[in-house]
Protein backbone atom coordinates (compact mmCIF):
# COMPACT_ATOMS: atom_id res chain seq x y z
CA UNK A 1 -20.26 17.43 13.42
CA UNK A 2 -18.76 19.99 15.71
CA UNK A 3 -20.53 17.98 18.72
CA UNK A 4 -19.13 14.66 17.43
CA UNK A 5 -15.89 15.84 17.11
CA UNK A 6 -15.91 17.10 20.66
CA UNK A 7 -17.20 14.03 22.01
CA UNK A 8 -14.52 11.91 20.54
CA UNK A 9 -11.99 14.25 21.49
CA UNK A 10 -12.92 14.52 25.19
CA UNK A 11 -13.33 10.22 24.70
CA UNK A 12 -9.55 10.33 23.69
CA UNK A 13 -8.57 13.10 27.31
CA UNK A 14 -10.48 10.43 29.38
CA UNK A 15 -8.24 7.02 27.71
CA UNK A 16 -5.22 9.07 28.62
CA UNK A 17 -5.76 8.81 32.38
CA UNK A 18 -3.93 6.37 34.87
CA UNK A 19 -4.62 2.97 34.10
CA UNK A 20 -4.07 -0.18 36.28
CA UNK A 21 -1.12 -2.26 34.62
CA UNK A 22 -3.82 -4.49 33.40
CA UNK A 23 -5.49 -2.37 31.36
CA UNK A 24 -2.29 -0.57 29.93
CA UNK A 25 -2.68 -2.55 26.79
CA UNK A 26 -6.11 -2.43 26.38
CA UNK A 27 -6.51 1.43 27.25
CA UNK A 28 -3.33 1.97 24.34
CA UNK A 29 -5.29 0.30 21.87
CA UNK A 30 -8.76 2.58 22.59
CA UNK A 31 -6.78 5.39 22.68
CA UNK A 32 -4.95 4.65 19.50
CA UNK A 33 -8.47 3.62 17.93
CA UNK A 34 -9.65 7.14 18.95
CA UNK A 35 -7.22 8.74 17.61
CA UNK A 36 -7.71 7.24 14.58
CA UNK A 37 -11.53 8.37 14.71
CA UNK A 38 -10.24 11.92 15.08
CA UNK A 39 -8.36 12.13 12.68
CA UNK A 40 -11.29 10.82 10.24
CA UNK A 41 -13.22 13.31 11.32
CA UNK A 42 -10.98 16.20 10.58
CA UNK A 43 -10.33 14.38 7.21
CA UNK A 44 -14.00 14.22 6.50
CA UNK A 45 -14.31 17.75 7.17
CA UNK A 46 -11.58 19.11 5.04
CA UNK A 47 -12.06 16.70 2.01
CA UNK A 48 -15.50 15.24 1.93
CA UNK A 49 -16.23 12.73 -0.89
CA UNK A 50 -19.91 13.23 -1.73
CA UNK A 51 -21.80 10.13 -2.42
CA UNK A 52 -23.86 11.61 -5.44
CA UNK A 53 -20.69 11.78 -7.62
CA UNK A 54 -19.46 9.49 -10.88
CA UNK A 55 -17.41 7.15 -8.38
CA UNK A 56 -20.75 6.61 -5.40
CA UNK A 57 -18.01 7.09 -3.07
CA UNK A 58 -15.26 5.21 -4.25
CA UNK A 59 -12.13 6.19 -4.73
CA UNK A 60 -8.93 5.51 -7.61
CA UNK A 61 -5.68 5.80 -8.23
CA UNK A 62 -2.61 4.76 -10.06
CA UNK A 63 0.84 3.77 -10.20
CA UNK A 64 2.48 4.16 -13.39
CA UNK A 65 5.19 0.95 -13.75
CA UNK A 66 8.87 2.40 -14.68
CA UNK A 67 12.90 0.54 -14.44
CA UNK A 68 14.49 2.49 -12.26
CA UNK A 69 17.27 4.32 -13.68
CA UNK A 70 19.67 2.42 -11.00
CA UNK A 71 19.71 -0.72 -12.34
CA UNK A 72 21.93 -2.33 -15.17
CA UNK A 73 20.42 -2.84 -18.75
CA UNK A 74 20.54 -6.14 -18.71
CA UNK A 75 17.84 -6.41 -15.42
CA UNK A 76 14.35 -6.97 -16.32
CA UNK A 77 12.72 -3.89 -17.66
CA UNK A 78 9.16 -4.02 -16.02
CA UNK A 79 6.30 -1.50 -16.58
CA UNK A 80 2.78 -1.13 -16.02
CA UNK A 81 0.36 -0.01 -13.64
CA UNK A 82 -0.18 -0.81 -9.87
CA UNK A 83 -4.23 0.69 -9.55
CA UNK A 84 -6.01 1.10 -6.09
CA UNK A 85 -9.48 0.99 -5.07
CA UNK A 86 -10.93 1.65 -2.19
CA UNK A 87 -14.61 3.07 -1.03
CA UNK A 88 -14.62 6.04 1.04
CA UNK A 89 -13.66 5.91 4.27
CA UNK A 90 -13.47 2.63 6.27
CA UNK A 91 -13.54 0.34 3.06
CA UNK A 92 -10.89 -2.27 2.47
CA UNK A 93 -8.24 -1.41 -0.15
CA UNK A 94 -8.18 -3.40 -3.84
CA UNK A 95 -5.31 -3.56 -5.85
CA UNK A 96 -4.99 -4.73 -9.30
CA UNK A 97 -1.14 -5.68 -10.31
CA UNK A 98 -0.95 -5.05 -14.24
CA UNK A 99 3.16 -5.68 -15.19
CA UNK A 100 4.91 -7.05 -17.75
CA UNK A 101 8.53 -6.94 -18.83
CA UNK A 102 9.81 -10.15 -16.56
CA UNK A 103 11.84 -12.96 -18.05
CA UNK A 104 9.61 -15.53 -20.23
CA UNK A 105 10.38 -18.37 -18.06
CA UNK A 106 7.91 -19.91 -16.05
CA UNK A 107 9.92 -21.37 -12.91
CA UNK A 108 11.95 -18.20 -11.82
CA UNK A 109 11.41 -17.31 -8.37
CA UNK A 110 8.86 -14.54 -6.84
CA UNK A 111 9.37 -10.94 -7.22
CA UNK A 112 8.75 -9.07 -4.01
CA UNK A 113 6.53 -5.93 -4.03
CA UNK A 114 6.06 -3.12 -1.28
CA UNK A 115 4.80 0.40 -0.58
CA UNK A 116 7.67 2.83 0.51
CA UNK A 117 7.72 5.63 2.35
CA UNK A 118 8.58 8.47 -0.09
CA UNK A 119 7.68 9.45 -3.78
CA UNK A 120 10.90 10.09 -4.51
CA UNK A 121 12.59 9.16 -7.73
CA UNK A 122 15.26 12.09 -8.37
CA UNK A 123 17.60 8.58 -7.55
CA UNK A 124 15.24 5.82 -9.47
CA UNK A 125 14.23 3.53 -6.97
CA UNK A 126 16.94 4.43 -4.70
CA UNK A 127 15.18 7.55 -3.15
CA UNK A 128 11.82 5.96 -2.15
CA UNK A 129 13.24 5.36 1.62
CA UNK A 130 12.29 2.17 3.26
CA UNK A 131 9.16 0.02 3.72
CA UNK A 132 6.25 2.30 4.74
CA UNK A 133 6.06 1.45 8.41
CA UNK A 134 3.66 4.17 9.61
CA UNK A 135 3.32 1.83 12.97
CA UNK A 136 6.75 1.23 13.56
CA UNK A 137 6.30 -2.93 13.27
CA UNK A 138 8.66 -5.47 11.76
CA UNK A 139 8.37 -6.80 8.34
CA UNK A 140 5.95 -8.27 6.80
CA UNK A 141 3.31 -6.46 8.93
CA UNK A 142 4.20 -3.26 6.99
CA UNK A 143 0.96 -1.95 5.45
CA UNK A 144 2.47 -1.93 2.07
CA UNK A 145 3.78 -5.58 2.57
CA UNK A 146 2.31 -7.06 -0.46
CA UNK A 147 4.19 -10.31 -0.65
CA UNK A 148 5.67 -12.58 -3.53
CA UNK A 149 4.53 -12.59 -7.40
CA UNK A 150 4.99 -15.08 -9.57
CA UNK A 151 5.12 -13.91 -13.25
CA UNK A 152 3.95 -15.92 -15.79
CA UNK A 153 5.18 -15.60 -19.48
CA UNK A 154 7.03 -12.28 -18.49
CA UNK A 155 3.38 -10.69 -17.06
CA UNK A 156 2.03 -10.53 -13.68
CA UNK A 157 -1.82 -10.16 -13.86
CA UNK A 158 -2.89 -10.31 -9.67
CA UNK A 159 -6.13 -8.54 -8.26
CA UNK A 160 -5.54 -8.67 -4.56
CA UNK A 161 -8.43 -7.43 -1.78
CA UNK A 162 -8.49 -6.75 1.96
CA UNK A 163 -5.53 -4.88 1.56
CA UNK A 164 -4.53 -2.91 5.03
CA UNK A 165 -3.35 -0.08 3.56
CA UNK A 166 -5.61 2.52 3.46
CA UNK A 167 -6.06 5.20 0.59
CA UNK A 168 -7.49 7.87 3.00
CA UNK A 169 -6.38 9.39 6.57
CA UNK A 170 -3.54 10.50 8.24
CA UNK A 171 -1.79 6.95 7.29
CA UNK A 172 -2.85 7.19 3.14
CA UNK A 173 -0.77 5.46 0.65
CA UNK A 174 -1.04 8.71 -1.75
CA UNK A 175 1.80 10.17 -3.00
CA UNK A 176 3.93 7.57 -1.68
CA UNK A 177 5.68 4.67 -3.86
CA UNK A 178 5.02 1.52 -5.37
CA UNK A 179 8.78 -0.80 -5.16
CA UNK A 180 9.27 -3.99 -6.93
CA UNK A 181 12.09 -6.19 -6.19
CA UNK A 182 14.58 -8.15 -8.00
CA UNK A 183 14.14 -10.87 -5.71
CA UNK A 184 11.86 -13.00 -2.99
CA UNK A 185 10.21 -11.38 0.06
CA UNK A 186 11.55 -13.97 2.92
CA UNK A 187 8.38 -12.92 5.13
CA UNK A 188 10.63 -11.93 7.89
CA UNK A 189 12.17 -15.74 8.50
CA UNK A 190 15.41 -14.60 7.11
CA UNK A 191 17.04 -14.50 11.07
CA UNK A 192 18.44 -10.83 10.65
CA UNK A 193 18.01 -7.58 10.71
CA UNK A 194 17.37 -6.85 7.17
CA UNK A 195 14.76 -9.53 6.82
CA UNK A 196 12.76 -7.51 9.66
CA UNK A 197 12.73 -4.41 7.71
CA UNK A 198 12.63 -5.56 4.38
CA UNK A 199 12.40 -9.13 3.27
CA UNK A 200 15.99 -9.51 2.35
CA UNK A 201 14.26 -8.85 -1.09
CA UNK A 202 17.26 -7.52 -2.85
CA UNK A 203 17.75 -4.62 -5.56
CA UNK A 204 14.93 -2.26 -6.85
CA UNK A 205 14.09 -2.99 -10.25
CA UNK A 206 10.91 -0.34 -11.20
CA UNK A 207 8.79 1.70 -8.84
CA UNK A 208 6.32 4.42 -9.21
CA UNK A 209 4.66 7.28 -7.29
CA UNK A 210 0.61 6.49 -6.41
CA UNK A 211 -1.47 9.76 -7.49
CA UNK A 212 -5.45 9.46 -8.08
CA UNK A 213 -7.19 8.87 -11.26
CA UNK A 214 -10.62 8.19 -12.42
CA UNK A 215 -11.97 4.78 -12.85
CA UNK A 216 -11.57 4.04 -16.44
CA UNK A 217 -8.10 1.98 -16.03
CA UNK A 218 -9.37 0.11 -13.44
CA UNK A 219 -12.25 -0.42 -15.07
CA UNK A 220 -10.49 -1.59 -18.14
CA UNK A 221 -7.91 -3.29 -16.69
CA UNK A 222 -10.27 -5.90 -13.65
CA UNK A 223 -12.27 -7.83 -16.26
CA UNK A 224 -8.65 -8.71 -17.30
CA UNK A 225 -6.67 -9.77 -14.69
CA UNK A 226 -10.06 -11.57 -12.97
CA UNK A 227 -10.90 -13.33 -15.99
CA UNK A 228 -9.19 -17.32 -15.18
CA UNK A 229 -8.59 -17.97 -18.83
CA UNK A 230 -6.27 -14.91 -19.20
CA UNK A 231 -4.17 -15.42 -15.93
């Protein structure tokens, strides 16, 4: 492992020399893909998942739905759980959206949903900083960029896969926070500034902080939300 590790790292010294300005781009990106494989390494090293346990190397965790203590009583109430899936280390991130407490109607617009940066809630919602933008990009490239929901009967029930945020790594979702929004994520086409950084997507009704957990809610709650007759 030690080897490995020093054959990345001398891989990353030798991307770092003087490029042509043709291959500025492309030598950025390697680098930045090295680093990346460095960084999995160390985190490998200091918490290995071992593939003989209950899980077989996958890992959980959950977000536990509450209003934030910001908004007005007469804003929807929504709770629930936001659970996350993911095999260890390169796998692609599941999510299963489990949340109820949205008006009855059928035709109200989408509810925006996004990762922020902190796991703050000493102000409800309000202290969870912005977007999680670990790659300094515009919106709706954000990692946690999770789009529009559509509730149905008060309840959204949504598995979503291929997520591209990542569970693991010096860019993990953990301990970070789960924002939904009173209203619809404009997918940056709102021609300002906000809509670049967050959707224009308006007040923070409920968030929560992701933390890990074993696999019985997901386990529970999947056969649920993918079952057609219940959605």
């Amino acid at each position: 492992m030690l080897l490995l590790l020093s054959l990345v790292t001398g891989l990353a010294l030798s991307a770092s020399g003087v490029m042509t300005d043709k291959e500025t781009d492309l030598s950025q990106k390697s680098f930045h893909d090295i680093q990346e494989k460095v960084n999995d390494l160390w985190q490998n090293l200091l918490y290995p998942v071992m593939p003989g346990n209950e899980t077989y190397g996958m890992m959980y965790a959950t977000c536990e739905m509450k209003p934030s203590s910001k908004i007005h009583a007469d804003k929807p109430q929504v709770t629930g759980q936001v659970l996350f899936r993911q095999c260890y280390s390169y796998g692609r991130l599941e999510a299963i959206f489990y949340l109820d407490g949205f008006p009855l109607e059928n035709n109200q617009s989408g509810r925006a949903i996004h990762i922020h940066e902190l796991g703050d809630l000493s102000n409800g919602c309000d202290s969870t900083g912005g977007h999680y933008n670990p790659f300094s990009v515009n919106h709706p490239r954000h990692p946690g960029d999770f789009g529009n929901f559509f509730p149905k009967e008060g309840k959204i029930r949504k598995y979503k896969t291929n997520l591209s945020a990542t569970m693991f790594g010096p860019y993990s979702i953990m301990g970070r926070s789960v924002v939904i929004h009173e209203q619809e994520d404009d997918m940056g086409k709102g021609n300002n500034k906000a809509s670049l950084e967050n959707g224009n997507a308006g007040k923070r009704l409920a968030c929560c902080v992701i933390g890990i957990c074993n696999k019985n809610l997901w386990e529970e709650k999947l056969p649920q939300v993918t079952d057609k007759k219940k959605r």
